[in-house]
C-alpha atoms as a PDB file:
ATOM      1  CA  UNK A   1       7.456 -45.709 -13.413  1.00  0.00           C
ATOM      2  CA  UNK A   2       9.037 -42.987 -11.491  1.00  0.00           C
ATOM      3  CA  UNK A   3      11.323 -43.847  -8.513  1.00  0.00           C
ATOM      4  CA  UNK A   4      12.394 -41.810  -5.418  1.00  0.00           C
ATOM      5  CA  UNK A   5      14.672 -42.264  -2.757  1.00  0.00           C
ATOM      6  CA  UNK A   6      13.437 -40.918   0.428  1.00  0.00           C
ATOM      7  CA  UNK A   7      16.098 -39.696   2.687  1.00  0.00           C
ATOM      8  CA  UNK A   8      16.576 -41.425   6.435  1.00  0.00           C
ATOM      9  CA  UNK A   9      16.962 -38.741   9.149  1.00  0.00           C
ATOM     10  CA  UNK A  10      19.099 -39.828  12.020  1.00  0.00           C
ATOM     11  CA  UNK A  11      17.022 -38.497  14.496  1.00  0.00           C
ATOM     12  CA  UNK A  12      13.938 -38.457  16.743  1.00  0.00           C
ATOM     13  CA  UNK A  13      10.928 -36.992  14.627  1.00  0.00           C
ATOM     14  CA  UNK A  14      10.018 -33.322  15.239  1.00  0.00           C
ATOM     15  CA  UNK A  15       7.742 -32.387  18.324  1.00  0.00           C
ATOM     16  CA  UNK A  16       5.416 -30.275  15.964  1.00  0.00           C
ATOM     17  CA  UNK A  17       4.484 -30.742  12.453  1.00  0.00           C
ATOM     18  CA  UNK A  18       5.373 -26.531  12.067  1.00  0.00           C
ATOM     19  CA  UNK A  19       9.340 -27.532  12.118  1.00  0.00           C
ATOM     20  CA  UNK A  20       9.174 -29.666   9.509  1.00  0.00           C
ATOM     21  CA  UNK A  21       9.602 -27.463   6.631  1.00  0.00           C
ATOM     22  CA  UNK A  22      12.545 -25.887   7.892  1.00  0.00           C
ATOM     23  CA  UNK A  23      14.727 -29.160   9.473  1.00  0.00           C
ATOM     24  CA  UNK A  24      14.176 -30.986   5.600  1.00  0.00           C
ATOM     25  CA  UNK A  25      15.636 -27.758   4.431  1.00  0.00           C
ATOM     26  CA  UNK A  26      18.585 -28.157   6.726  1.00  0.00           C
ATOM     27  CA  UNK A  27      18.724 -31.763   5.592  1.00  0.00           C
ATOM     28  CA  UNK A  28      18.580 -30.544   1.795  1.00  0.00           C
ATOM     29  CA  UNK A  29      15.650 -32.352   0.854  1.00  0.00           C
ATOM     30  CA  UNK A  30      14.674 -31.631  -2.411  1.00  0.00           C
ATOM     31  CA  UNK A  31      11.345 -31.042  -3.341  1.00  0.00           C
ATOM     32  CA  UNK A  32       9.713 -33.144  -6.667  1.00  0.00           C
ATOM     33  CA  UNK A  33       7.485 -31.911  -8.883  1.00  0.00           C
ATOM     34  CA  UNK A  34       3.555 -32.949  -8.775  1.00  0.00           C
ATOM     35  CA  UNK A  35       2.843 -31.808 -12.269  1.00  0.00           C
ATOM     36  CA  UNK A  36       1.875 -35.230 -14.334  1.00  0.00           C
ATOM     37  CA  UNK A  37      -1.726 -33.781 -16.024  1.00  0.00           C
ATOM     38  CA  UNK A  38      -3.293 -37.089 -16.883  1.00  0.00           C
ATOM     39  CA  UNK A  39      -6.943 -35.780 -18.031  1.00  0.00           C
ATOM     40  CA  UNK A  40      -5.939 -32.668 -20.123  1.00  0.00           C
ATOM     41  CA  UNK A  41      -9.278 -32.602 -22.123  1.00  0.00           C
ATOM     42  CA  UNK A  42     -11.649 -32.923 -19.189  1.00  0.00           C
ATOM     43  CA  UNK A  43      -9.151 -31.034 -16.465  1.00  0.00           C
ATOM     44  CA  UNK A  44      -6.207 -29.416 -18.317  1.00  0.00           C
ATOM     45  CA  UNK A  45      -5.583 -27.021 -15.150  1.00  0.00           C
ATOM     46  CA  UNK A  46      -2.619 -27.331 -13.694  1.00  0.00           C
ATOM     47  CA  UNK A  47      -1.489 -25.102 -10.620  1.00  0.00           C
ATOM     48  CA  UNK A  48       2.634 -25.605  -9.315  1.00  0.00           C
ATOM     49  CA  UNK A  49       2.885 -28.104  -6.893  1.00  0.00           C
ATOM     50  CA  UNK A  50       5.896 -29.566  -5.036  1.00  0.00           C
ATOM     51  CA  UNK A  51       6.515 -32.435  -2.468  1.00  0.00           C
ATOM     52  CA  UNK A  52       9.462 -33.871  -0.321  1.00  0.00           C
ATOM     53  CA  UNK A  53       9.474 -36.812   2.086  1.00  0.00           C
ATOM     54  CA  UNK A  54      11.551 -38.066   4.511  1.00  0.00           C
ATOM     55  CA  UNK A  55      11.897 -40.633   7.354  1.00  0.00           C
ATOM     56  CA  UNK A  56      12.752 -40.693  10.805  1.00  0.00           C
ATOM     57  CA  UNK A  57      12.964 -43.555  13.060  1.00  0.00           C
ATOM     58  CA  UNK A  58       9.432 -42.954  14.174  1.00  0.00           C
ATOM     59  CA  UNK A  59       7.679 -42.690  10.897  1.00  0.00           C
ATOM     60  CA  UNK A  60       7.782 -39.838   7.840  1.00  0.00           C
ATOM     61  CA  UNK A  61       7.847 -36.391   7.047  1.00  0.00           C
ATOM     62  CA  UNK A  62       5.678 -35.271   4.351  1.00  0.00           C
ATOM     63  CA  UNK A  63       5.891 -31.628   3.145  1.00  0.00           C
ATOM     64  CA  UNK A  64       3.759 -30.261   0.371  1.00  0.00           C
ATOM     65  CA  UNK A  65       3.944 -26.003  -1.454  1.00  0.00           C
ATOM     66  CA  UNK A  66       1.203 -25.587  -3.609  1.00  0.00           C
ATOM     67  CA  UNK A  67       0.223 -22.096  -5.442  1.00  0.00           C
ATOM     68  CA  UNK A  68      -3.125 -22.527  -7.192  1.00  0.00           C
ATOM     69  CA  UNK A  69      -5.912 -20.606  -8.844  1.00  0.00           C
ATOM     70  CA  UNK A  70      -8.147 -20.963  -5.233  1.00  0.00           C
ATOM     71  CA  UNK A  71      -8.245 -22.452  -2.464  1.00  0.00           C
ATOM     72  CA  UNK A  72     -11.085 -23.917  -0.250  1.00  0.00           C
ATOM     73  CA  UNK A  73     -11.005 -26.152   3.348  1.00  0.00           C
ATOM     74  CA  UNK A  74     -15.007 -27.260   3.667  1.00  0.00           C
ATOM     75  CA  UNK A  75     -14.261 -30.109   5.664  1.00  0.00           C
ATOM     76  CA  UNK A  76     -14.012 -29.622   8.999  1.00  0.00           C
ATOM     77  CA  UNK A  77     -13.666 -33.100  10.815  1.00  0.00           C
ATOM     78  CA  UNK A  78     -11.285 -35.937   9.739  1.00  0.00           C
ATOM     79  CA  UNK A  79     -11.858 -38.476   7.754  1.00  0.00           C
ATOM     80  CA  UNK A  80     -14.481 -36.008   5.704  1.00  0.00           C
ATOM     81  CA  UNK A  81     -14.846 -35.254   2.092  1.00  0.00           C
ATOM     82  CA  UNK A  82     -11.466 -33.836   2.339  1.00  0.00           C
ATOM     83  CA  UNK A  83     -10.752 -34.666  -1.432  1.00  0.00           C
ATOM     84  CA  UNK A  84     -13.604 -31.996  -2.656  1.00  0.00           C
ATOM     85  CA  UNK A  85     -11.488 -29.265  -0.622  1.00  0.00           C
ATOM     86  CA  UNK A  86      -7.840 -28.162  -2.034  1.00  0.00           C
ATOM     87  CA  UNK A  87      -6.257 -31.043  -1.119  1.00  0.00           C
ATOM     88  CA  UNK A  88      -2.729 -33.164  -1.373  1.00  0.00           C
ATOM     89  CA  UNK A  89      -2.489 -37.037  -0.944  1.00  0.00           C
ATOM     90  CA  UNK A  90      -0.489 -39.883  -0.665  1.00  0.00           C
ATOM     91  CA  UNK A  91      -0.930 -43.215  -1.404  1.00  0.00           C
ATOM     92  CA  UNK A  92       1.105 -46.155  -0.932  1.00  0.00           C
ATOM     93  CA  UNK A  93       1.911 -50.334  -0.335  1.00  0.00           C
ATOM     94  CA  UNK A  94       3.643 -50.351   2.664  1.00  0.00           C
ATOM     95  CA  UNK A  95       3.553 -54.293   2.753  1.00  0.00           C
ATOM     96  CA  UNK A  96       3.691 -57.171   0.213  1.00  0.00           C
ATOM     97  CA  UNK A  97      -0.016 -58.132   0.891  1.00  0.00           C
ATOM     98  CA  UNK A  98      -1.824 -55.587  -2.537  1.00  0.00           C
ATOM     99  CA  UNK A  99      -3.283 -53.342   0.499  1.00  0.00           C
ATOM    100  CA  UNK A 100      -2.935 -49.842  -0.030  1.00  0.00           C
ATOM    101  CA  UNK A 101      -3.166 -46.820   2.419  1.00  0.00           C
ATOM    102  CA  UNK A 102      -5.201 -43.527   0.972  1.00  0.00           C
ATOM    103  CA  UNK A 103      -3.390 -40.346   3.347  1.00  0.00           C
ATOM    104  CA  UNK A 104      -5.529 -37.361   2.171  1.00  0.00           C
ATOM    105  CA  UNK A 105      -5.082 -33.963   3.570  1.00  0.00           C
ATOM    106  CA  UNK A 106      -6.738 -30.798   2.835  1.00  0.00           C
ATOM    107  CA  UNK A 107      -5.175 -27.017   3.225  1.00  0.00           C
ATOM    108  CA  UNK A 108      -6.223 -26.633   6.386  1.00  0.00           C
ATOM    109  CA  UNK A 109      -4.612 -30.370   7.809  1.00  0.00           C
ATOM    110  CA  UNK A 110      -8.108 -32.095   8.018  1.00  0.00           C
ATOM    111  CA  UNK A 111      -6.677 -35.880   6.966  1.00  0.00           C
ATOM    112  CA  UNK A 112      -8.866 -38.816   5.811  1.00  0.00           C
ATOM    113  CA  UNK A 113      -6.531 -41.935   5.888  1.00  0.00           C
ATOM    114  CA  UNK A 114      -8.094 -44.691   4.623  1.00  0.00           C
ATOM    115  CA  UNK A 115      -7.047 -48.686   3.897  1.00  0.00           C
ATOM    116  CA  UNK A 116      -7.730 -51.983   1.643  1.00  0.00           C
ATOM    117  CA  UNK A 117      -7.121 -53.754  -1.569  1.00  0.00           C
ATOM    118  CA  UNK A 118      -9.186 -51.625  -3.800  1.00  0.00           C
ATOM    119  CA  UNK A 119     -11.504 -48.519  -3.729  1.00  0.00           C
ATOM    120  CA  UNK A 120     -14.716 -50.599  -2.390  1.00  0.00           C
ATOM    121  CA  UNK A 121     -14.641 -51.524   1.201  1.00  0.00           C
ATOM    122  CA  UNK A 122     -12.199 -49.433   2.499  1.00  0.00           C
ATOM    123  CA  UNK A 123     -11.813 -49.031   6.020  1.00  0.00           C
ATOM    124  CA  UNK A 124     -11.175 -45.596   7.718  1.00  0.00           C
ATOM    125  CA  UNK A 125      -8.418 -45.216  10.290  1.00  0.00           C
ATOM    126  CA  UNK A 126     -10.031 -44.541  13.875  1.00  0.00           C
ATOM    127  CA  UNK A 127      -9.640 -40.863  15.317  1.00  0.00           C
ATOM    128  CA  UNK A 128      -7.237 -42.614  17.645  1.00  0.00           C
ATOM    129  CA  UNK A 129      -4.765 -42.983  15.014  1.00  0.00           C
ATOM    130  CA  UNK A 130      -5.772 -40.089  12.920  1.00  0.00           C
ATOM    131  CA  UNK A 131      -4.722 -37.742  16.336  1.00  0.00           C
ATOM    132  CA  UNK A 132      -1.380 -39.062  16.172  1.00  0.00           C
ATOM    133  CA  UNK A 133      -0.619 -37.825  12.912  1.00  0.00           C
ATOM    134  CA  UNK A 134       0.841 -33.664  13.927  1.00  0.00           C
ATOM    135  CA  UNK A 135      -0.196 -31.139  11.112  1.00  0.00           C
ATOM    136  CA  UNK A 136       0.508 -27.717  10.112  1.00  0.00           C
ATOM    137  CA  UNK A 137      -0.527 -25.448   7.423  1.00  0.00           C
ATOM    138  CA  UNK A 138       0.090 -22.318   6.448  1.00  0.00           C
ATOM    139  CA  UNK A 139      -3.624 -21.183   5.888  1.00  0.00           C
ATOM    140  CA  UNK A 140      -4.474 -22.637   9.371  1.00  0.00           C
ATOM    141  CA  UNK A 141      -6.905 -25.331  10.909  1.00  0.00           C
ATOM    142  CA  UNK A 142      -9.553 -23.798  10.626  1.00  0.00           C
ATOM    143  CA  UNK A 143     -12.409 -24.942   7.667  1.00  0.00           C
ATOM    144  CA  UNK A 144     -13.428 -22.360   5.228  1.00  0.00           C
ATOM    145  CA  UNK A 145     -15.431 -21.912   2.425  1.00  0.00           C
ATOM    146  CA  UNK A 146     -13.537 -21.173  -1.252  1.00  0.00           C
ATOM    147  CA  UNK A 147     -11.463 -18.118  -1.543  1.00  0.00           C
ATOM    148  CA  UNK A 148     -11.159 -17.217  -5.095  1.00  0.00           C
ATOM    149  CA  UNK A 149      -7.693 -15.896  -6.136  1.00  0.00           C
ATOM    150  CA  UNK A 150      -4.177 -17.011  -6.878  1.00  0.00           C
ATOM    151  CA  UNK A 151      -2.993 -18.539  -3.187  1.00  0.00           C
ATOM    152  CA  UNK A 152       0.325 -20.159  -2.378  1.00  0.00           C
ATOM    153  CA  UNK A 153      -0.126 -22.608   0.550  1.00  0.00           C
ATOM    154  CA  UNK A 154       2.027 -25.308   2.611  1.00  0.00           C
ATOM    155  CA  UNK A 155       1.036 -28.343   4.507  1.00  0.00           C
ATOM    156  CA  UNK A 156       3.527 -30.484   6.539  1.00  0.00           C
ATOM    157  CA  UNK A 157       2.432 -33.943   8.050  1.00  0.00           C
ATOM    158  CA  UNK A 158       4.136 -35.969  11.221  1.00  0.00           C
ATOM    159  CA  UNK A 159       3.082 -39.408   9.869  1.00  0.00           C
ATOM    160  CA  UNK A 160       4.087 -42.244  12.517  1.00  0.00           C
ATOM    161  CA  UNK A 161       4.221 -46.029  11.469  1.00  0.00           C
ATOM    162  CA  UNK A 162       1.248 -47.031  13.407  1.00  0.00           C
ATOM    163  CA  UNK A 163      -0.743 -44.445  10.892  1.00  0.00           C
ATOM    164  CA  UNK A 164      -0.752 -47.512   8.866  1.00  0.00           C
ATOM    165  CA  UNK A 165      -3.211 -49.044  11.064  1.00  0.00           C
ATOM    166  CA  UNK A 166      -4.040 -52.388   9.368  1.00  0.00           C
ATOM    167  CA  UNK A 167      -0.874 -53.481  10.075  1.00  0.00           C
ATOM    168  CA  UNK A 168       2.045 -54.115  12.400  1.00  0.00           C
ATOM    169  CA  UNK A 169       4.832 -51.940  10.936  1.00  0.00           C
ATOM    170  CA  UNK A 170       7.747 -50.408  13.345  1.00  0.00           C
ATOM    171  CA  UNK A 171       9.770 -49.458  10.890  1.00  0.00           C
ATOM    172  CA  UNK A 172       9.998 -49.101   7.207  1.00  0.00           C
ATOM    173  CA  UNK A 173      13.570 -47.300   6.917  1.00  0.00           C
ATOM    174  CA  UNK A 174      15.618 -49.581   4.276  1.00  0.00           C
ATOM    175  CA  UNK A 175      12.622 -50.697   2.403  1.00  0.00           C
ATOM    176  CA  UNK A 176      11.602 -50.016  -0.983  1.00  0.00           C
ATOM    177  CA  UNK A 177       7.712 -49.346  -1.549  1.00  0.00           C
ATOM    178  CA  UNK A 178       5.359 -48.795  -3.877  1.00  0.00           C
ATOM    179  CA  UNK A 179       2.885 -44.898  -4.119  1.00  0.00           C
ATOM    180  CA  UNK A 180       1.968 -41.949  -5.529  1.00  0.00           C
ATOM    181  CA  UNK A 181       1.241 -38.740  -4.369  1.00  0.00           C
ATOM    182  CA  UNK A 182      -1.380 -36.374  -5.963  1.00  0.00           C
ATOM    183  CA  UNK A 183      -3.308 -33.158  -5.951  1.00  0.00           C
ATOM    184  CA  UNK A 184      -6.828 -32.651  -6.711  1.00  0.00           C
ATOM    185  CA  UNK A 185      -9.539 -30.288  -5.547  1.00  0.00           C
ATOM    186  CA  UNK A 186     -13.089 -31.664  -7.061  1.00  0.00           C
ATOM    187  CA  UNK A 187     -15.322 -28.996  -6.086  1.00  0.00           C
ATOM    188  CA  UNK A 188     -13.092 -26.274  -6.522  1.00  0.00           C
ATOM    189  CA  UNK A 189     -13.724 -23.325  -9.063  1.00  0.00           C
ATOM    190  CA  UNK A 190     -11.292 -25.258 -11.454  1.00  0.00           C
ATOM    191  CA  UNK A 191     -11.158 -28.996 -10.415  1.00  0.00           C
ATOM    192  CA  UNK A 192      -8.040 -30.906 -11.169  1.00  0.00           C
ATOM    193  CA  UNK A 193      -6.850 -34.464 -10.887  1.00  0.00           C
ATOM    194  CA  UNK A 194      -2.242 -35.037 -10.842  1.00  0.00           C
ATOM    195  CA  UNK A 195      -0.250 -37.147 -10.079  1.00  0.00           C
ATOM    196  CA  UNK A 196       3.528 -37.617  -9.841  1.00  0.00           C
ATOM    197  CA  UNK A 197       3.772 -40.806 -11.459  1.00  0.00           C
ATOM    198  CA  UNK A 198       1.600 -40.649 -14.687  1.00  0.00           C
ATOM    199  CA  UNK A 199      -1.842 -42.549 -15.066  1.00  0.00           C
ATOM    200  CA  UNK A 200      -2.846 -43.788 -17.594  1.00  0.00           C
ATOM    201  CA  UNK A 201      -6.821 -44.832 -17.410  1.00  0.00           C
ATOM    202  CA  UNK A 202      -9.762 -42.712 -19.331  1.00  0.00           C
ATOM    203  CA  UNK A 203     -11.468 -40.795 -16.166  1.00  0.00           C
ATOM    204  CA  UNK A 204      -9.492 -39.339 -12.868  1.00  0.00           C
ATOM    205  CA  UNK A 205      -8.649 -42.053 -10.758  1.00  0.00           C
ATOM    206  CA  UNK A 206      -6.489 -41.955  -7.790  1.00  0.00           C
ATOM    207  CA  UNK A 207      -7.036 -45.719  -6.233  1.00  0.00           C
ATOM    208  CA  UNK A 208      -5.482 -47.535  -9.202  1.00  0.00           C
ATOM    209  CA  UNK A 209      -1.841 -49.126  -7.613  1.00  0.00           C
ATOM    210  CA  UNK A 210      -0.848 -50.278 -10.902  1.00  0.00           C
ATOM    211  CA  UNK A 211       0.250 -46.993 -11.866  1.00  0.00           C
ATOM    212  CA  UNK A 212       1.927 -46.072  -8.362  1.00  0.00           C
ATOM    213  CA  UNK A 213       5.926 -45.424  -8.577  1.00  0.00           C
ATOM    214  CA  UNK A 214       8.544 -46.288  -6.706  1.00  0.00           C
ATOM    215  CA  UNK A 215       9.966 -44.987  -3.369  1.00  0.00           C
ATOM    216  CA  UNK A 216      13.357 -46.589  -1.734  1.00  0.00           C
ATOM    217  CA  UNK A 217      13.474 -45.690   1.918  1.00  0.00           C
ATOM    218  CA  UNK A 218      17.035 -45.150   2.771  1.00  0.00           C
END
């Protein structure tokens, strides 16, 4: 399993999710590679993707470049079908209790964040918490039907604790965690599933927290 140690900012998070690309380059966070094709007969596309994290004392920063064959932002209210759209996600464990937080976010910011032990019953964060979470991207907010045509696109996410809305977390700066992060776009001209850490099961599958890696919050 892949580990990654995400970097602790000493200071306040950023007042807009627009200056986050350019403080984790002052910070030198490096970006990691999204590139783990796990279903190369059924969806051997592969477009360049790249994420970085980081935390602040209020919650993370979550940065995402992807350049891909087309792009397309359908969804146009949160907690939609934002996983049909060109879209970037992270999952993760953030306690010792199995339940698992889905953070979905297509290229236009529309976020589903989702919660529970497995894929059935999930429960879907209220727009409450969903409106704390600042996002920018670079193709805008607006939804859009599929542009066809090489596109390079960023995202950048202002994710505070209480995103994690099943639980009672203030902080979780010096703890080590368990997620993955993906990329998948199923209604796109050329659908594709990755992953960062590799996943080994027969079909796409992106609830599956056996396979997640390994992050250690500084």
């Amino acid at each position: 399993m892949k580990e990654l140690t995400i970097k602790k900012l000493n200071m306040p998070a950023p007042a807009t999710a627009q200056e986050v690309p350019a403080l984790l380059d002052k910070e030198q966070v490096e970006f990691q590679a999204l590139d783990t094709v796990n279903w190369k007969e059924s969806f051997p596309y592969c477009p360049q993707v790249q994420f970085r994290m980081a935390s602040t004392q209020q919650g993370l920063l979550l940065n995402y470049r992807v350049t891909e064959a087309s792009v397309r932002a359908v969804a146009g209210h949160d907690n939609g079908s934002v996983w049909e759209d060109a879209c970037v996600e992270f999952f993760s464990i953030p306690a010792n209790d199995g339940v698992y937080y889905n953070m979905e976010c297509n290229c236009a910011g529309t976020l589903l964040v989702g919660a529970g032990a497995a894929r059935a019953n999930r429960q879907r964060a209220p727009q409450e918490v969903l409106d704390k979470v600042l996002r920018w991207s670079s193709l805008g907010r607006e939804s859009f039907e599929e542009r066809i045509g090489e596109c390079s696109w960023e995202v950048a996410l202002v994710i505070p604790w209480s995103t994690f809305f099943l639980h009672q977390i203030q902080s979780l700066q010096g703890q080590t965690i368990r997620a993955n992060f993906y990329k998948c776009g199923d209604k796109l001209q050329t659908p594709h599933f990755l992953s960062w850490n590799p996943i080994d099961l027969p079909k796409p599958d992106f609830h599956c927290p056996a396979f997640f890696g390994t992050l250690h919050l500084e």
